[in-house]
PDB file of N, CA and C in Angstrom:
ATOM      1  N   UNK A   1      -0.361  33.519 -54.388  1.00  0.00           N
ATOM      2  CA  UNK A   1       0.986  33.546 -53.877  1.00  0.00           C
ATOM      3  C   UNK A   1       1.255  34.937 -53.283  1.00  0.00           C
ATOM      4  N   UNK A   2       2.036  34.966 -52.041  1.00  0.00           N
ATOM      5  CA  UNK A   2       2.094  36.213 -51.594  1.00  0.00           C
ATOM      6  C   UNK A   2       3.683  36.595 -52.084  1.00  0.00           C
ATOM      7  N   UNK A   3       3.567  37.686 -52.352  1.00  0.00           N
ATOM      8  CA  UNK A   3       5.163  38.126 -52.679  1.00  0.00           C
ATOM      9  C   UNK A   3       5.797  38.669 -51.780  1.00  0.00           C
ATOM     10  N   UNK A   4       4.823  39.820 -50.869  1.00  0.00           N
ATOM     11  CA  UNK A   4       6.094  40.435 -49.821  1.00  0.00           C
ATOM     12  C   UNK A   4       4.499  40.361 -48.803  1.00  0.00           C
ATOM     13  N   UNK A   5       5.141  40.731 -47.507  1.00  0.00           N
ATOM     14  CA  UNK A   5       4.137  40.968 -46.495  1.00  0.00           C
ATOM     15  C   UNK A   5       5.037  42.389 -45.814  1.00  0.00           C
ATOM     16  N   UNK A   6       3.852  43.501 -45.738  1.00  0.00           N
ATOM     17  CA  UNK A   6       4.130  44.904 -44.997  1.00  0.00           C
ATOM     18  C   UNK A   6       3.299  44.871 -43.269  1.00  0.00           C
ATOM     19  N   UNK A   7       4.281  44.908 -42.711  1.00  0.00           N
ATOM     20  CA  UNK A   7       3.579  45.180 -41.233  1.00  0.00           C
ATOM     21  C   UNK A   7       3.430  46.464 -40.815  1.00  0.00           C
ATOM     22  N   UNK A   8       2.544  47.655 -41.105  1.00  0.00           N
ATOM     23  CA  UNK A   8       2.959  48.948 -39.953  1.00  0.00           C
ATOM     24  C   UNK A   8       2.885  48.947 -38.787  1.00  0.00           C
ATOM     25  N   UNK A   9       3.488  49.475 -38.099  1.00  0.00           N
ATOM     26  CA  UNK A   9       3.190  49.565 -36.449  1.00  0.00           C
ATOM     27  C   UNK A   9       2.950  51.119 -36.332  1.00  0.00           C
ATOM     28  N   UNK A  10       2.165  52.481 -37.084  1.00  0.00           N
ATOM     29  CA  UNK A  10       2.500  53.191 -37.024  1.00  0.00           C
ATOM     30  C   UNK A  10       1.401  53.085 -35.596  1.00  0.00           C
ATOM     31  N   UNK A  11       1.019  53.957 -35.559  1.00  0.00           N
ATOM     32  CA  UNK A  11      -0.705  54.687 -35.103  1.00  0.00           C
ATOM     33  C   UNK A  11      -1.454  54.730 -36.103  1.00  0.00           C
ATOM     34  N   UNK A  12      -2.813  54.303 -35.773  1.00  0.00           N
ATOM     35  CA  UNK A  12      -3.934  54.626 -36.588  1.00  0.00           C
ATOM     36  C   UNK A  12      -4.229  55.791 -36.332  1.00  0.00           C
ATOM     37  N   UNK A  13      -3.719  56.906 -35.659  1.00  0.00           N
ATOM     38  CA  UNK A  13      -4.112  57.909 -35.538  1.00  0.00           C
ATOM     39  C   UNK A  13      -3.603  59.031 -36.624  1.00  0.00           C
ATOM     40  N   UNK A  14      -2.232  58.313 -36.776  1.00  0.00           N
ATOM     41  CA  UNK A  14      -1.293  59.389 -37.819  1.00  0.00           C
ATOM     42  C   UNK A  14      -1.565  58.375 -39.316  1.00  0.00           C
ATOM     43  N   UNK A  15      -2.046  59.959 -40.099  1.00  0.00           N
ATOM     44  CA  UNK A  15      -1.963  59.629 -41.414  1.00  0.00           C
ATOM     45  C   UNK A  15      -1.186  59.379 -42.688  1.00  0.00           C
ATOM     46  N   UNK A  16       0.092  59.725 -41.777  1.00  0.00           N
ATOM     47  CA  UNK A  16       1.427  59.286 -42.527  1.00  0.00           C
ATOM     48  C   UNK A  16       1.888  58.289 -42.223  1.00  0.00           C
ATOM     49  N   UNK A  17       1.492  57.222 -43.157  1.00  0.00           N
ATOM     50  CA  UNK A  17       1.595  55.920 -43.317  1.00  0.00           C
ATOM     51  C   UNK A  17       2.629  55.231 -44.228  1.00  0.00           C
ATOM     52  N   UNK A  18       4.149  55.828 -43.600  1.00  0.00           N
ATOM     53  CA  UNK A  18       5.129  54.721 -44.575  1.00  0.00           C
ATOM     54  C   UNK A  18       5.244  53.761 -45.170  1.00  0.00           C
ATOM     55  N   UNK A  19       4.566  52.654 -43.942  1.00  0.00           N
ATOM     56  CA  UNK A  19       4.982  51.194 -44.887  1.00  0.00           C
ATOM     57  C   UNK A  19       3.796  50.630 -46.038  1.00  0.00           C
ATOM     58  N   UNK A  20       2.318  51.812 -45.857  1.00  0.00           N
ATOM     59  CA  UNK A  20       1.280  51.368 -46.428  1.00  0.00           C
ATOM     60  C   UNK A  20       2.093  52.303 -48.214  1.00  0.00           C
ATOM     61  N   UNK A  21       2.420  53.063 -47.836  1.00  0.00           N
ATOM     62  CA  UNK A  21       2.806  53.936 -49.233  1.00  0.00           C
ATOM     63  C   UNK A  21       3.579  52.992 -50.128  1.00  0.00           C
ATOM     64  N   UNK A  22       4.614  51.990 -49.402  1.00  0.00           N
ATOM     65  CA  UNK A  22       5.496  51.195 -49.843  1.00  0.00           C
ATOM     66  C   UNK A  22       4.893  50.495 -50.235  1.00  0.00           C
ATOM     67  N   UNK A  23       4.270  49.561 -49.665  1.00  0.00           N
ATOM     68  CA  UNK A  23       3.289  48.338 -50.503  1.00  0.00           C
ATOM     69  C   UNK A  23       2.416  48.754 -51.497  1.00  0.00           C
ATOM     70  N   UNK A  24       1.521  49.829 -51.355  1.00  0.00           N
ATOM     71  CA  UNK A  24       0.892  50.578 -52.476  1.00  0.00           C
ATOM     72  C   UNK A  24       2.394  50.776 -53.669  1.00  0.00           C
ATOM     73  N   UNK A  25       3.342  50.789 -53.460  1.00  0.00           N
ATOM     74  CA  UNK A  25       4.464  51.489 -54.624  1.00  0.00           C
ATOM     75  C   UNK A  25       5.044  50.033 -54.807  1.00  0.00           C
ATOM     76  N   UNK A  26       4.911  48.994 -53.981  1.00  0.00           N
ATOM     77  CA  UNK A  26       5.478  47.725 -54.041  1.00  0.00           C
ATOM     78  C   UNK A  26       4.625  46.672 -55.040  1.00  0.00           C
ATOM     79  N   UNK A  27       3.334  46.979 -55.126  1.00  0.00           N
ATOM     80  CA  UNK A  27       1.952  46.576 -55.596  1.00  0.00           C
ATOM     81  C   UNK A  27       2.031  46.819 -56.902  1.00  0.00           C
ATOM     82  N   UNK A  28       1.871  48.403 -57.188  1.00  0.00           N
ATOM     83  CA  UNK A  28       1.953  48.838 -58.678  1.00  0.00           C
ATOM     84  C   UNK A  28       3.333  48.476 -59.468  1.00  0.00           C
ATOM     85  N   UNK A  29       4.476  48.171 -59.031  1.00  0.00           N
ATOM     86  CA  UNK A  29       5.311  48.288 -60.010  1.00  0.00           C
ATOM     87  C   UNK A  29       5.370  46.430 -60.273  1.00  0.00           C
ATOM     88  N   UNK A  30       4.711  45.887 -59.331  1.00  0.00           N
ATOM     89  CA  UNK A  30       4.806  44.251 -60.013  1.00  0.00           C
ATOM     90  C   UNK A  30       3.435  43.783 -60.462  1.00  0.00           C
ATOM     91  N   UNK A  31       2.734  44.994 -60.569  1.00  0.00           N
ATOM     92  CA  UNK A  31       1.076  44.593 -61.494  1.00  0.00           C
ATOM     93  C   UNK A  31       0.133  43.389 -60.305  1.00  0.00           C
ATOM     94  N   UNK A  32       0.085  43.865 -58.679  1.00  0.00           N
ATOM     95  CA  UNK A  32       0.080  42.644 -58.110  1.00  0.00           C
ATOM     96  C   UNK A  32      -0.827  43.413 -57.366  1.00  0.00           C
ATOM     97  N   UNK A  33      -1.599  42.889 -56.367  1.00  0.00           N
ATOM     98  CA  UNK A  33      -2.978  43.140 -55.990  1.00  0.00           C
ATOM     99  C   UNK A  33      -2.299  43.152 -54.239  1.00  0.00           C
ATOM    100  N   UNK A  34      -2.967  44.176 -53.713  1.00  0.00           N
ATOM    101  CA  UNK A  34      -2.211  44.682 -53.053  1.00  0.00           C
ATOM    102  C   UNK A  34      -3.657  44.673 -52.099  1.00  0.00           C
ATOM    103  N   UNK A  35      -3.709  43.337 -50.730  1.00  0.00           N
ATOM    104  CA  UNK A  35      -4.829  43.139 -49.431  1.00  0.00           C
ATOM    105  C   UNK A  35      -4.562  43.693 -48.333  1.00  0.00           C
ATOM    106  N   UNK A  36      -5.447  44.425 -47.504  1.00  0.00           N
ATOM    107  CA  UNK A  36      -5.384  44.392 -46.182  1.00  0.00           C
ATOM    108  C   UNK A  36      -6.014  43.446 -45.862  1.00  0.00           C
ATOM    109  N   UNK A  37      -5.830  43.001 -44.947  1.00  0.00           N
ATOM    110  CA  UNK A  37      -6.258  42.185 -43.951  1.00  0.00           C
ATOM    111  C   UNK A  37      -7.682  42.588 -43.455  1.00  0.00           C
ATOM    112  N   UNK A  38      -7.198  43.101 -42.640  1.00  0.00           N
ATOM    113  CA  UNK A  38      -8.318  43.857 -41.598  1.00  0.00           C
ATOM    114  C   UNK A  38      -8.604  45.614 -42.153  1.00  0.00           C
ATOM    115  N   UNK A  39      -9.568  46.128 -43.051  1.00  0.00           N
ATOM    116  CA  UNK A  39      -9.729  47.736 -43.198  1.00  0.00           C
ATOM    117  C   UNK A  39     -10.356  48.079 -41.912  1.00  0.00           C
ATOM    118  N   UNK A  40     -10.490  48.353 -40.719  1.00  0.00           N
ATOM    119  CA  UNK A  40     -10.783  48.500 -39.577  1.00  0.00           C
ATOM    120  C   UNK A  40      -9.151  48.721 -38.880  1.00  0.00           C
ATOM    121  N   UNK A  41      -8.322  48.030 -39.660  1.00  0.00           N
ATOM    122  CA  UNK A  41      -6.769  48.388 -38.963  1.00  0.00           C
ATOM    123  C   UNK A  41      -6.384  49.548 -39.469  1.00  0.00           C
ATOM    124  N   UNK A  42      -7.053  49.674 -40.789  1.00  0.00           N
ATOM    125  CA  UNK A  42      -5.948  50.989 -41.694  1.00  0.00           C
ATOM    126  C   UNK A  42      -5.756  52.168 -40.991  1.00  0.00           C
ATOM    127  N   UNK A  43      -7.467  52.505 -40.133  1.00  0.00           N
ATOM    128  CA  UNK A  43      -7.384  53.722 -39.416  1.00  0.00           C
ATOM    129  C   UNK A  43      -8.286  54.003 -39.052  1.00  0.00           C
ATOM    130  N   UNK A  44      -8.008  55.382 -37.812  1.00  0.00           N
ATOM    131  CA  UNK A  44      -9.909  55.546 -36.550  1.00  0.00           C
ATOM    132  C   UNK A  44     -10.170  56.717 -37.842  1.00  0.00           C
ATOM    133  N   UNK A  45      -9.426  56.561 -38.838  1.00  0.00           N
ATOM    134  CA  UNK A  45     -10.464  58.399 -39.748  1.00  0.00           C
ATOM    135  C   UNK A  45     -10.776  57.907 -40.942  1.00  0.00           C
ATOM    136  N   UNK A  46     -11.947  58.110 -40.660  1.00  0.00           N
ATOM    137  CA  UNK A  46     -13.360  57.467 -41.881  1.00  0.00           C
ATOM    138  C   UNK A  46     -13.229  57.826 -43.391  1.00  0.00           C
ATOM    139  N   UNK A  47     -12.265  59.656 -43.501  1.00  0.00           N
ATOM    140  CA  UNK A  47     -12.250  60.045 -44.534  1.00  0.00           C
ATOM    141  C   UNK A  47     -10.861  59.368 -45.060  1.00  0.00           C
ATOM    142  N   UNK A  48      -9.532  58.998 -43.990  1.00  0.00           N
ATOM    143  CA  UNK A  48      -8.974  58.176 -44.549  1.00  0.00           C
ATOM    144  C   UNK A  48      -8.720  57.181 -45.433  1.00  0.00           C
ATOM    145  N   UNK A  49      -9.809  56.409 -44.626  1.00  0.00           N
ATOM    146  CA  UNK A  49     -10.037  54.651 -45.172  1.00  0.00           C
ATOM    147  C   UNK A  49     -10.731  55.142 -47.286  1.00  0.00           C
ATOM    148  N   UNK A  50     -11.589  55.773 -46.870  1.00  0.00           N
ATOM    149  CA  UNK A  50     -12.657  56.506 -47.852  1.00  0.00           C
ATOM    150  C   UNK A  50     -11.640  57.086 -49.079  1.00  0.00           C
ATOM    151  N   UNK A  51     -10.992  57.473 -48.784  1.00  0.00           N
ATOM    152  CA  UNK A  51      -9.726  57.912 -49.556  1.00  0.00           C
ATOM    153  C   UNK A  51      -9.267  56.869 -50.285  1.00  0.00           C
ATOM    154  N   UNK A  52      -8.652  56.087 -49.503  1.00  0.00           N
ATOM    155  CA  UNK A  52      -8.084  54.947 -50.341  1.00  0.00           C
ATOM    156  C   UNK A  52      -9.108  53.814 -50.686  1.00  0.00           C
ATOM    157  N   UNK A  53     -10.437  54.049 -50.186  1.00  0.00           N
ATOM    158  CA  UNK A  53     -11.028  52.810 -51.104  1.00  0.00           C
ATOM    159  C   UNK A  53     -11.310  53.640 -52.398  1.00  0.00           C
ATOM    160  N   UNK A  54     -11.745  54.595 -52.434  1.00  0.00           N
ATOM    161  CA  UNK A  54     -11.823  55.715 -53.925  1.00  0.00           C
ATOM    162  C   UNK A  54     -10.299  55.093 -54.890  1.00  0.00           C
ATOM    163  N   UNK A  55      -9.590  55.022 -54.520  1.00  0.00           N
ATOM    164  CA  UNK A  55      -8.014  55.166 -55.069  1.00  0.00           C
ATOM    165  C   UNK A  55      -8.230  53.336 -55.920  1.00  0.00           C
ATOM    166  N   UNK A  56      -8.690  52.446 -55.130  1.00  0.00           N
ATOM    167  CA  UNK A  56      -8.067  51.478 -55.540  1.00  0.00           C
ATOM    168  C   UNK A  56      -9.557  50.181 -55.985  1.00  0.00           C
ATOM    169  N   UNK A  57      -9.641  49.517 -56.371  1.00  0.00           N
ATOM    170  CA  UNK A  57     -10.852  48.792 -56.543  1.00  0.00           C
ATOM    171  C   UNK A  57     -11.008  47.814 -54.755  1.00  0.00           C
ATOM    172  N   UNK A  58     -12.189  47.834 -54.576  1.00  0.00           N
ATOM    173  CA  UNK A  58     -12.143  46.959 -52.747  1.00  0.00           C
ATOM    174  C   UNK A  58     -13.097  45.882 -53.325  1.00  0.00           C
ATOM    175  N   UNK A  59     -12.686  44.933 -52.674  1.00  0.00           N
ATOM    176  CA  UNK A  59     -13.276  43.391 -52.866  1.00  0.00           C
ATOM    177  C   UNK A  59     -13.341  42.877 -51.683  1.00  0.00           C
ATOM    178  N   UNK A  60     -14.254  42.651 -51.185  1.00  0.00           N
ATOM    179  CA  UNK A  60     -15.011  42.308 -50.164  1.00  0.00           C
ATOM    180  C   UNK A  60     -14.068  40.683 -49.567  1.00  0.00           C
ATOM    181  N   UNK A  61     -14.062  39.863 -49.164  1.00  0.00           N
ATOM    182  CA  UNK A  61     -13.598  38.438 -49.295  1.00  0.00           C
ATOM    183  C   UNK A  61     -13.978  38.161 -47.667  1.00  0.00           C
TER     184      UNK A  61
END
């Protein structure tokens, strides 16, 4: 079941990522598993993506 859906429209270029912070803060406080879609959308910076797969468990699907 999906509970909320987050769209950013930021740039993949900028690493200040509002609406991803929200769903990450939207995720943890309802104990709920929190998908991208596409990790190729998150961003063009490698140490980015790398960052947050460190942060969170990634499951392939």
């Amino acid at each position: 079941m999906i509970l909320k859906d987050f769209i950013e429209v930021e740039s993949r270029k900028n690493n200040d990522r509002p609406k991803l912070k929200e769903a990450i803060e939207y995720a943890n406080n309802k104990s709920a598993t929190l998908i991208i879609a596409k990790l190729d959308r998150l961003s063009r910076n490698a140490a980015f993506i790398l960052l947050w797969k460190k942060t969170f468990q990634y499951i392939p699907f």
